[in-house]
PDB file of N, CA and C in Angstrom:
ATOM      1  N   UNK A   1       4.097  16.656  22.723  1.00  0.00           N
ATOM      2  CA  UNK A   1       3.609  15.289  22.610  1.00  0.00           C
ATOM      3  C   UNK A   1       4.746  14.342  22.990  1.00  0.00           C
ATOM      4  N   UNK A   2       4.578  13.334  24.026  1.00  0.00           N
ATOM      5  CA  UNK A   2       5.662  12.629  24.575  1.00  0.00           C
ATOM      6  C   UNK A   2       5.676  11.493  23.355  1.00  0.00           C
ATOM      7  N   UNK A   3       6.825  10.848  23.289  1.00  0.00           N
ATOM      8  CA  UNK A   3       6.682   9.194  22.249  1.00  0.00           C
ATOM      9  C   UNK A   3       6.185   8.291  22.189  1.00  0.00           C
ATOM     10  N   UNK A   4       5.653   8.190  23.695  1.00  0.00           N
ATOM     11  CA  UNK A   4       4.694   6.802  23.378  1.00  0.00           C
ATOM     12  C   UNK A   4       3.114   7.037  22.595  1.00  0.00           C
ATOM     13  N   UNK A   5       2.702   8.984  22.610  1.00  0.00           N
ATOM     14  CA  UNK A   5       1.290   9.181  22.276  1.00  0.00           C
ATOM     15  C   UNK A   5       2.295   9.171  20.617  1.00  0.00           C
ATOM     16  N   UNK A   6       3.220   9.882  20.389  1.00  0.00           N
ATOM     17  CA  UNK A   6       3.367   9.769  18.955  1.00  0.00           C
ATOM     18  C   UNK A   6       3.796   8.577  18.515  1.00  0.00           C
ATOM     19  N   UNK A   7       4.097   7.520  18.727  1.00  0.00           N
ATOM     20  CA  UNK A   7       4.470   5.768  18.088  1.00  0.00           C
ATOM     21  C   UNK A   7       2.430   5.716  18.053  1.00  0.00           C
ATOM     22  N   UNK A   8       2.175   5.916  19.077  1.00  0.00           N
ATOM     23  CA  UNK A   8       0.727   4.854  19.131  1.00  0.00           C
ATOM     24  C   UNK A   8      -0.242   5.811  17.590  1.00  0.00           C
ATOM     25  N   UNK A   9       0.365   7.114  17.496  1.00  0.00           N
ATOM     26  CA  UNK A   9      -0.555   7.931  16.406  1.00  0.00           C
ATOM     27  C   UNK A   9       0.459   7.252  14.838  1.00  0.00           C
ATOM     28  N   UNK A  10       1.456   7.604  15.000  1.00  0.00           N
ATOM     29  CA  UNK A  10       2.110   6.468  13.908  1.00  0.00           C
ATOM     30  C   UNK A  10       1.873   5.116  13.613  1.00  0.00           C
ATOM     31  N   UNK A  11       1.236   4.411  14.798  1.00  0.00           N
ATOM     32  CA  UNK A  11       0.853   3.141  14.391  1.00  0.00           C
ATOM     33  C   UNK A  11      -0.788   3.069  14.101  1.00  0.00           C
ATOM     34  N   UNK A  12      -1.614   3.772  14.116  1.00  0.00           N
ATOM     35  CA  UNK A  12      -2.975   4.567  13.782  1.00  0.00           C
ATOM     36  C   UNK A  12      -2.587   4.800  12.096  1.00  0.00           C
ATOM     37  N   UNK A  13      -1.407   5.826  11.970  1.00  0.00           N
ATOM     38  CA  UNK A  13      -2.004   6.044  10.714  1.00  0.00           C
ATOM     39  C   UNK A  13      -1.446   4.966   9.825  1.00  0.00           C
ATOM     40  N   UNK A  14      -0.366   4.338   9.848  1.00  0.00           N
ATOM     41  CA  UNK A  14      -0.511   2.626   9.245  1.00  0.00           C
ATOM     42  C   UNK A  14      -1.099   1.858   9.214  1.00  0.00           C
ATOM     43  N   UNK A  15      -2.275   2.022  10.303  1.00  0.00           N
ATOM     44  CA  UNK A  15      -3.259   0.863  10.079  1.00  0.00           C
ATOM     45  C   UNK A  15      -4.124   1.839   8.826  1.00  0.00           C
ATOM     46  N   UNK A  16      -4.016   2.886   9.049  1.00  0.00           N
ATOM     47  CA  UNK A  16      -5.206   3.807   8.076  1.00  0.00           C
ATOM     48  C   UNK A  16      -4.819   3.539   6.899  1.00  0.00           C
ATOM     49  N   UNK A  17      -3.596   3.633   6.506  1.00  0.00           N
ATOM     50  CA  UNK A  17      -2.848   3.564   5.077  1.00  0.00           C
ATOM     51  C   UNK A  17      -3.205   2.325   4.916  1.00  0.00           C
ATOM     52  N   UNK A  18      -2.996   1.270   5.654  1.00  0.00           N
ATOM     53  CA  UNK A  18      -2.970   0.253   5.164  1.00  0.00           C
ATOM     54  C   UNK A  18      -4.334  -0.368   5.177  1.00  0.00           C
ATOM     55  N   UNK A  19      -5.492   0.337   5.654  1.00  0.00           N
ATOM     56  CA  UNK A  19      -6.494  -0.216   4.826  1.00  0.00           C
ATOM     57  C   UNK A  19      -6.952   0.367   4.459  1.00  0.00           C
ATOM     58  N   UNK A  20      -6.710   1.170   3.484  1.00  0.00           N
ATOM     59  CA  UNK A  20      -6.785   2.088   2.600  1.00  0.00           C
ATOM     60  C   UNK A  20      -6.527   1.504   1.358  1.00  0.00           C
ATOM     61  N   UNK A  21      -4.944   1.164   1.382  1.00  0.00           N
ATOM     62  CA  UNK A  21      -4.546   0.097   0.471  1.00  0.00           C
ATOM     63  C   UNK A  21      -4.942  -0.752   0.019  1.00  0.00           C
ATOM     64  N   UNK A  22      -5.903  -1.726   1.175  1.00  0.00           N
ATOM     65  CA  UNK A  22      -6.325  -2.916   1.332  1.00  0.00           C
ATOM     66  C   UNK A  22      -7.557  -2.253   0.553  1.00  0.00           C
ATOM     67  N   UNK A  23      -8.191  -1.449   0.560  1.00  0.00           N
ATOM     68  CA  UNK A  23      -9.203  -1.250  -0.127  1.00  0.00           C
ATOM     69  C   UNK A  23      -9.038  -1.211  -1.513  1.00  0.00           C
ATOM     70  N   UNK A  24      -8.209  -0.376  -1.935  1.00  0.00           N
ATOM     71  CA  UNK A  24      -8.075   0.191  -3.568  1.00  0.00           C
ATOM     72  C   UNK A  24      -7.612  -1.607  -4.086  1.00  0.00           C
ATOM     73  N   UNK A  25      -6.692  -2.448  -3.205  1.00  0.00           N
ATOM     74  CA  UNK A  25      -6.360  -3.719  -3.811  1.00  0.00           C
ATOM     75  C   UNK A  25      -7.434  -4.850  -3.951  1.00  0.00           C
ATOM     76  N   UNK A  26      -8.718  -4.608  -2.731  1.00  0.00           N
ATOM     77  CA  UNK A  26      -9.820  -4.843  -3.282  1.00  0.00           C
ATOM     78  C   UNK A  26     -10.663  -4.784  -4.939  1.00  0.00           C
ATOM     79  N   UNK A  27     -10.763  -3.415  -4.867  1.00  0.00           N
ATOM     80  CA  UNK A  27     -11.761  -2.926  -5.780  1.00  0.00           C
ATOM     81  C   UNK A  27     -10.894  -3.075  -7.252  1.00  0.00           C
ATOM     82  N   UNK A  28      -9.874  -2.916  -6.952  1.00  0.00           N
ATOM     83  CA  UNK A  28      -9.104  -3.323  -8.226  1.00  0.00           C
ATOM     84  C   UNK A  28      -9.095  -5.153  -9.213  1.00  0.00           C
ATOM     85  N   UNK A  29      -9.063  -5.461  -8.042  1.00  0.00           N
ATOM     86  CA  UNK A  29      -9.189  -7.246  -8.106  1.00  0.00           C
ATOM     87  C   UNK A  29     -10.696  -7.777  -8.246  1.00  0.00           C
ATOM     88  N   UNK A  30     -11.737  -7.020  -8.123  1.00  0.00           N
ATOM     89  CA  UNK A  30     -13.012  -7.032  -8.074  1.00  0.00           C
ATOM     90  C   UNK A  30     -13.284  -6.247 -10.017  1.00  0.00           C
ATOM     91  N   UNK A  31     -12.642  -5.412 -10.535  1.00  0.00           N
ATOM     92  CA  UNK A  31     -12.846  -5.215 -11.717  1.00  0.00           C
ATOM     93  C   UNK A  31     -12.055  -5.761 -12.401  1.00  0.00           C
ATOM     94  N   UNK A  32     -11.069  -6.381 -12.142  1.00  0.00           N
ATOM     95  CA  UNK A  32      -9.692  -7.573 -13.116  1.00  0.00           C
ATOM     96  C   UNK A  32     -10.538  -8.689 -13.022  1.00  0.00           C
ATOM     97  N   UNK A  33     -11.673  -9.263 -11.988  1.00  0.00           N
ATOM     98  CA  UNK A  33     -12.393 -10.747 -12.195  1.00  0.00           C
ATOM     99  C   UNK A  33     -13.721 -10.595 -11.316  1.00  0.00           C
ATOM    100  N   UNK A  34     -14.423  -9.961 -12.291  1.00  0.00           N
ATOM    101  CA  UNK A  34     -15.565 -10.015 -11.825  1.00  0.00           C
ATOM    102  C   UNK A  34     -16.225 -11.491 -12.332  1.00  0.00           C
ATOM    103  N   UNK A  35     -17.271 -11.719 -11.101  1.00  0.00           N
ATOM    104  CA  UNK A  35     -18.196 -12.919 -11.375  1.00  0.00           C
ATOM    105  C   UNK A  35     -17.979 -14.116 -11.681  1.00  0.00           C
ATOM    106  N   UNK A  36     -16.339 -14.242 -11.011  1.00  0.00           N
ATOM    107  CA  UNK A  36     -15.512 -15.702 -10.458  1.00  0.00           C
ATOM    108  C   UNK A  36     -16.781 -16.213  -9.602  1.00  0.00           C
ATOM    109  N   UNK A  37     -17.217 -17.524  -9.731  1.00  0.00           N
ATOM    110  CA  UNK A  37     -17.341 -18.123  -8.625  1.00  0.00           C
ATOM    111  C   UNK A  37     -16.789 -19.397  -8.393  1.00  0.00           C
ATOM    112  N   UNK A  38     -16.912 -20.058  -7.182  1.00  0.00           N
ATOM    113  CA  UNK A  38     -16.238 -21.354  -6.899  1.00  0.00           C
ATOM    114  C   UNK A  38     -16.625 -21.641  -6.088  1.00  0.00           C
ATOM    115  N   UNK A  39     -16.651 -23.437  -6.220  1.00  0.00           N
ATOM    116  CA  UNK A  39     -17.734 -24.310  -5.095  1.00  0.00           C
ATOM    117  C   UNK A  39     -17.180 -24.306  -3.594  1.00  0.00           C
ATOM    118  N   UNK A  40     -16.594 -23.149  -2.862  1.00  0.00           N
ATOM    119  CA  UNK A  40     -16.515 -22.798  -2.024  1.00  0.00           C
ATOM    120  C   UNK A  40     -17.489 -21.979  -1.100  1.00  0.00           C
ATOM    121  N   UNK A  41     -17.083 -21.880   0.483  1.00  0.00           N
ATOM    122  CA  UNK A  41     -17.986 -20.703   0.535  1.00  0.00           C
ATOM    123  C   UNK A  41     -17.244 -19.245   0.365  1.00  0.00           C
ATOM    124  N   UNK A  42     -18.016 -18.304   0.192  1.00  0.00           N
ATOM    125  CA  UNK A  42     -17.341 -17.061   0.367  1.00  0.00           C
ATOM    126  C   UNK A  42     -15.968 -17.130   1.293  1.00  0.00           C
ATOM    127  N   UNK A  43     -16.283 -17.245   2.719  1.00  0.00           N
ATOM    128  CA  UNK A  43     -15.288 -17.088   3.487  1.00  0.00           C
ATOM    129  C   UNK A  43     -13.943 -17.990   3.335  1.00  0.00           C
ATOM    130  N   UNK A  44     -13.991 -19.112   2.631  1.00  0.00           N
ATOM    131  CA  UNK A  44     -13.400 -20.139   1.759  1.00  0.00           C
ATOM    132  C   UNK A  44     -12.506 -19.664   0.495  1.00  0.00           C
ATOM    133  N   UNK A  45     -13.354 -19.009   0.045  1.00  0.00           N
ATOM    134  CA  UNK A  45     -12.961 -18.522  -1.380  1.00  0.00           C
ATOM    135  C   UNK A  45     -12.010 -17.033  -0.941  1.00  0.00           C
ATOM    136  N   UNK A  46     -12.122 -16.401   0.038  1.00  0.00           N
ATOM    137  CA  UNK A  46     -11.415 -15.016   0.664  1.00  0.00           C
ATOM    138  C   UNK A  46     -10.063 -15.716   0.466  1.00  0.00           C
ATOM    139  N   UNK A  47     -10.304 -16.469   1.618  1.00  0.00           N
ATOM    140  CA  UNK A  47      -8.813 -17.137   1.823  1.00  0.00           C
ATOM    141  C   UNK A  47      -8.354 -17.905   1.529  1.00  0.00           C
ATOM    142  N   UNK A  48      -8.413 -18.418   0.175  1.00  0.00           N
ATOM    143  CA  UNK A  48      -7.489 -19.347  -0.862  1.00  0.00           C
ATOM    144  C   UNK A  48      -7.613 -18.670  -2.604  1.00  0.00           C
ATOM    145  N   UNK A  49      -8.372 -18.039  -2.356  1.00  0.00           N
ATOM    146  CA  UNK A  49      -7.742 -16.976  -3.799  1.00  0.00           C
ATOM    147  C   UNK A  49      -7.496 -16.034  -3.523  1.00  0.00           C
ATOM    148  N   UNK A  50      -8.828 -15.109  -3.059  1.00  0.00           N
ATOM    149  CA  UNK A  50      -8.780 -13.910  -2.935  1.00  0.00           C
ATOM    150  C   UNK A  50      -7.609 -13.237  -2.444  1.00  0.00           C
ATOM    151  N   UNK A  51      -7.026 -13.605  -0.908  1.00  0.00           N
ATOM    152  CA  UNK A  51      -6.636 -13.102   0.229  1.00  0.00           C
ATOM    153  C   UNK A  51      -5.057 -13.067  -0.710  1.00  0.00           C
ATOM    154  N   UNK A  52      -4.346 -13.988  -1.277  1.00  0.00           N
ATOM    155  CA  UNK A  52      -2.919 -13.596  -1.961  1.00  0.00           C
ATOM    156  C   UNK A  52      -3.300 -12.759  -2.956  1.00  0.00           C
ATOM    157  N   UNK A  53      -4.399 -12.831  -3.761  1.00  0.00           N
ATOM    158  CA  UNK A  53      -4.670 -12.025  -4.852  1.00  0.00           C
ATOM    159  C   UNK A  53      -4.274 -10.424  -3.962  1.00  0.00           C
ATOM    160  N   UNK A  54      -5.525 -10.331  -3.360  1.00  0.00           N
ATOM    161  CA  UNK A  54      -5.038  -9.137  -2.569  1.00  0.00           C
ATOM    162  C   UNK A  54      -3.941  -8.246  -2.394  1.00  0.00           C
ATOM    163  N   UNK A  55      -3.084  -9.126  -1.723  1.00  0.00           N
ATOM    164  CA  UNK A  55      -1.609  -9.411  -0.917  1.00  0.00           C
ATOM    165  C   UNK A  55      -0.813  -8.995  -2.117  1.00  0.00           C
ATOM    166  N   UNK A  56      -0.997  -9.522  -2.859  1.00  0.00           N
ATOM    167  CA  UNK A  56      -0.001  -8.883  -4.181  1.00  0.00           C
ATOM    168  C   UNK A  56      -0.540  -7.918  -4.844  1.00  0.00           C
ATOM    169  N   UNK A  57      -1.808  -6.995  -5.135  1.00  0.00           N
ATOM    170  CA  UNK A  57      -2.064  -5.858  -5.138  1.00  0.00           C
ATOM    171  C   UNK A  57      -1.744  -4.490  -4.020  1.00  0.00           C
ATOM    172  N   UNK A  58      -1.549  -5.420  -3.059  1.00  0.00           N
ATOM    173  CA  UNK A  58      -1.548  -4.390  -2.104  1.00  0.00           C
ATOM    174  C   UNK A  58       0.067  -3.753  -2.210  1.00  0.00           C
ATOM    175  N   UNK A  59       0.902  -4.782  -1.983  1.00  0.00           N
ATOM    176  CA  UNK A  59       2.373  -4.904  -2.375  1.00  0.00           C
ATOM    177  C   UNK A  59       3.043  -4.107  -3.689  1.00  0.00           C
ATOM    178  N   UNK A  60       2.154  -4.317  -4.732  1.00  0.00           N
ATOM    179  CA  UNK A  60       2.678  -3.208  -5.938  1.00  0.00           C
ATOM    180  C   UNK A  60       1.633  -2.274  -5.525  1.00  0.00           C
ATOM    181  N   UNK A  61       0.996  -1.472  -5.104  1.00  0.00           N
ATOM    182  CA  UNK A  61       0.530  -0.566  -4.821  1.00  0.00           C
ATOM    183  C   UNK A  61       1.992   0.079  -4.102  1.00  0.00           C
ATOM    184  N   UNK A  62       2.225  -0.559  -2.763  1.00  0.00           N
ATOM    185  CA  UNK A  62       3.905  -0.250  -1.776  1.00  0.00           C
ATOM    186  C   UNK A  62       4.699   0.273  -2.657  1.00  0.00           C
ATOM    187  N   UNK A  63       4.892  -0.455  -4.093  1.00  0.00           N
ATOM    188  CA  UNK A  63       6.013  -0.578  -4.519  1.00  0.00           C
ATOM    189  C   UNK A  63       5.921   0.913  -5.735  1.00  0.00           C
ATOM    190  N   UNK A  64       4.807   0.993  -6.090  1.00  0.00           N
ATOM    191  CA  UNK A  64       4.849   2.161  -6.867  1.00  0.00           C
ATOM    192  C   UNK A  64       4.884   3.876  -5.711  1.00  0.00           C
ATOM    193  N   UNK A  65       4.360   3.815  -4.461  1.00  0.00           N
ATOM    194  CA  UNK A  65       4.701   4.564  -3.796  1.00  0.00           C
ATOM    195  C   UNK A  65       6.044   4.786  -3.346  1.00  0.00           C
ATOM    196  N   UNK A  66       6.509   3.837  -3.074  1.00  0.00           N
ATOM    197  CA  UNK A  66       8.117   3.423  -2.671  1.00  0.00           C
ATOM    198  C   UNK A  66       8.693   4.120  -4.025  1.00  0.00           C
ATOM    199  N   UNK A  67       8.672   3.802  -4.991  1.00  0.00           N
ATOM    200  CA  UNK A  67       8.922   4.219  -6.546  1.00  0.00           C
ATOM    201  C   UNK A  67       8.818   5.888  -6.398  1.00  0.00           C
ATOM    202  N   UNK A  68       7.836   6.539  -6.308  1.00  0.00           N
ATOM    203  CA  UNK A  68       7.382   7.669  -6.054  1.00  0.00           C
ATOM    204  C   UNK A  68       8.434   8.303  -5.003  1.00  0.00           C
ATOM    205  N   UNK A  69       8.485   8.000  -3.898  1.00  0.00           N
ATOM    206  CA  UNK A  69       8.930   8.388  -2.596  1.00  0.00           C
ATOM    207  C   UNK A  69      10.408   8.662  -2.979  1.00  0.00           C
ATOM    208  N   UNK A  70      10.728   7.246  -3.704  1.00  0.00           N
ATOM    209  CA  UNK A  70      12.663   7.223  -4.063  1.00  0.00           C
ATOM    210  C   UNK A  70      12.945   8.785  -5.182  1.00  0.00           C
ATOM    211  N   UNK A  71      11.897   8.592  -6.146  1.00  0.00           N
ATOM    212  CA  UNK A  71      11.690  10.301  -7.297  1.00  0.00           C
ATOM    213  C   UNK A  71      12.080  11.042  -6.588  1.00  0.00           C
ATOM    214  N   UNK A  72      11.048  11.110  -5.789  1.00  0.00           N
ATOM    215  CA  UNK A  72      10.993  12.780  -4.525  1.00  0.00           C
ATOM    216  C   UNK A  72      12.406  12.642  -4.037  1.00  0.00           C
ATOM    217  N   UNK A  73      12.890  11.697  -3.800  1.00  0.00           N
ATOM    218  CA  UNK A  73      14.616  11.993  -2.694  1.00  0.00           C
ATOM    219  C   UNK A  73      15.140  12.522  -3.892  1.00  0.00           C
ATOM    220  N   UNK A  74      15.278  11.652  -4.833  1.00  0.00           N
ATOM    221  CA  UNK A  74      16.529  11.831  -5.749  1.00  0.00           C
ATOM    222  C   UNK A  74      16.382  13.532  -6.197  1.00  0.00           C
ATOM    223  N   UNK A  75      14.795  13.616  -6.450  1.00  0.00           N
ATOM    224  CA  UNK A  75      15.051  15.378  -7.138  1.00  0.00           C
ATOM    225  C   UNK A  75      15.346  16.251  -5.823  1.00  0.00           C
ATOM    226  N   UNK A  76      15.276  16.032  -4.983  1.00  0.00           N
ATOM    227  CA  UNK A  76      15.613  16.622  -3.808  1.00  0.00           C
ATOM    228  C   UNK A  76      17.010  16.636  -3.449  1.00  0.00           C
ATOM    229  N   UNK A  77      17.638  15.424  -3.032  1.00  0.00           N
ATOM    230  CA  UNK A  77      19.143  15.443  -3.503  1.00  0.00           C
ATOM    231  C   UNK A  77      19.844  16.037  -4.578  1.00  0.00           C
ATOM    232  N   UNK A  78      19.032  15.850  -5.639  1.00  0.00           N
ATOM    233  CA  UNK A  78      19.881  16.695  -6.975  1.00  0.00           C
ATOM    234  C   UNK A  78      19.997  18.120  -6.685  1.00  0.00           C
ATOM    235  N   UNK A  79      19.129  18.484  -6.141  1.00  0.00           N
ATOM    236  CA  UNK A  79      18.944  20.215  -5.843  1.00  0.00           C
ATOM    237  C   UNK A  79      19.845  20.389  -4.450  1.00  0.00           C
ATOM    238  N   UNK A  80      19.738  19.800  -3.577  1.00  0.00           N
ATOM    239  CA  UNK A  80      20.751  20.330  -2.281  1.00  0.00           C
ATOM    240  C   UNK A  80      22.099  19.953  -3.048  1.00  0.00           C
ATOM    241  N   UNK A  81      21.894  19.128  -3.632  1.00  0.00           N
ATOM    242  CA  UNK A  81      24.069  18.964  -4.165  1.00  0.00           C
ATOM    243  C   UNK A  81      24.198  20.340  -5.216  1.00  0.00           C
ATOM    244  N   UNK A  82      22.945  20.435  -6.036  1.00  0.00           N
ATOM    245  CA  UNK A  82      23.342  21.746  -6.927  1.00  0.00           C
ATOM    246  C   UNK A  82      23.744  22.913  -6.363  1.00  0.00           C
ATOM    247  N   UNK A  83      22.659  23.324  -5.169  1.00  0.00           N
ATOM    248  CA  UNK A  83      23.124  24.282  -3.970  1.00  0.00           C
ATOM    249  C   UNK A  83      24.085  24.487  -3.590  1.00  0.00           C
ATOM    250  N   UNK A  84      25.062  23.039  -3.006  1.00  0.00           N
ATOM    251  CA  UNK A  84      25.971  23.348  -2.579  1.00  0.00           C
ATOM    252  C   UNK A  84      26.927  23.694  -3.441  1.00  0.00           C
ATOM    253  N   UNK A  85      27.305  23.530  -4.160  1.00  0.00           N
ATOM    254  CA  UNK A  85      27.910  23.865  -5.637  1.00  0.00           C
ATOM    255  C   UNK A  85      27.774  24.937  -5.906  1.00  0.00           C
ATOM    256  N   UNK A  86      26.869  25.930  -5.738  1.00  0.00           N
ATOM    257  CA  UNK A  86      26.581  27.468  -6.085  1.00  0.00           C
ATOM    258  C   UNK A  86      27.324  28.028  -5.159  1.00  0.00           C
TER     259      UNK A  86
END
């Protein structure tokens, strides 16, 4: 596989992750306030509450994976330094 087909499949699966994300930060924000309404229209109301509401679910979602991801190095590092030590 040359780099430009693997960047364009790397940038595929970030859009996937990331609305993926965008979903769970949905449905999450949809059971924290259900049956808000406001004298807006829908498409109104997306993008002046909703859309940061979102934005900052989506972001600690990042941040607990990121959280996760940093675990996995560190126990991983702990074990190749123990290795080398043996």
């Amino acid at each position: 596989m040359n780099f430009g087909k693997t960047k364009k499949k790397m940038n595929e699966i970030r859009k996937s992750e990331s609305a993926i994300l965008r979903k769970k930060a949905e449905e999450l924000l949809k059971m924290k306030s259900p049956g808000i309404t406001l004298p807006f229209s829908e498409t109104e109301s997306l993008r002046l509450i909703r859309e940061p509401e979102v934005h900052q679910i989506e972001l600690e979602l990042q941040n607990e994976e990121l959280r996760h991801a940093w675990a996995e190095t560190e126990v991983a590092n702990d074990k190749t330094n123990f290795q080398s030590l043996s």
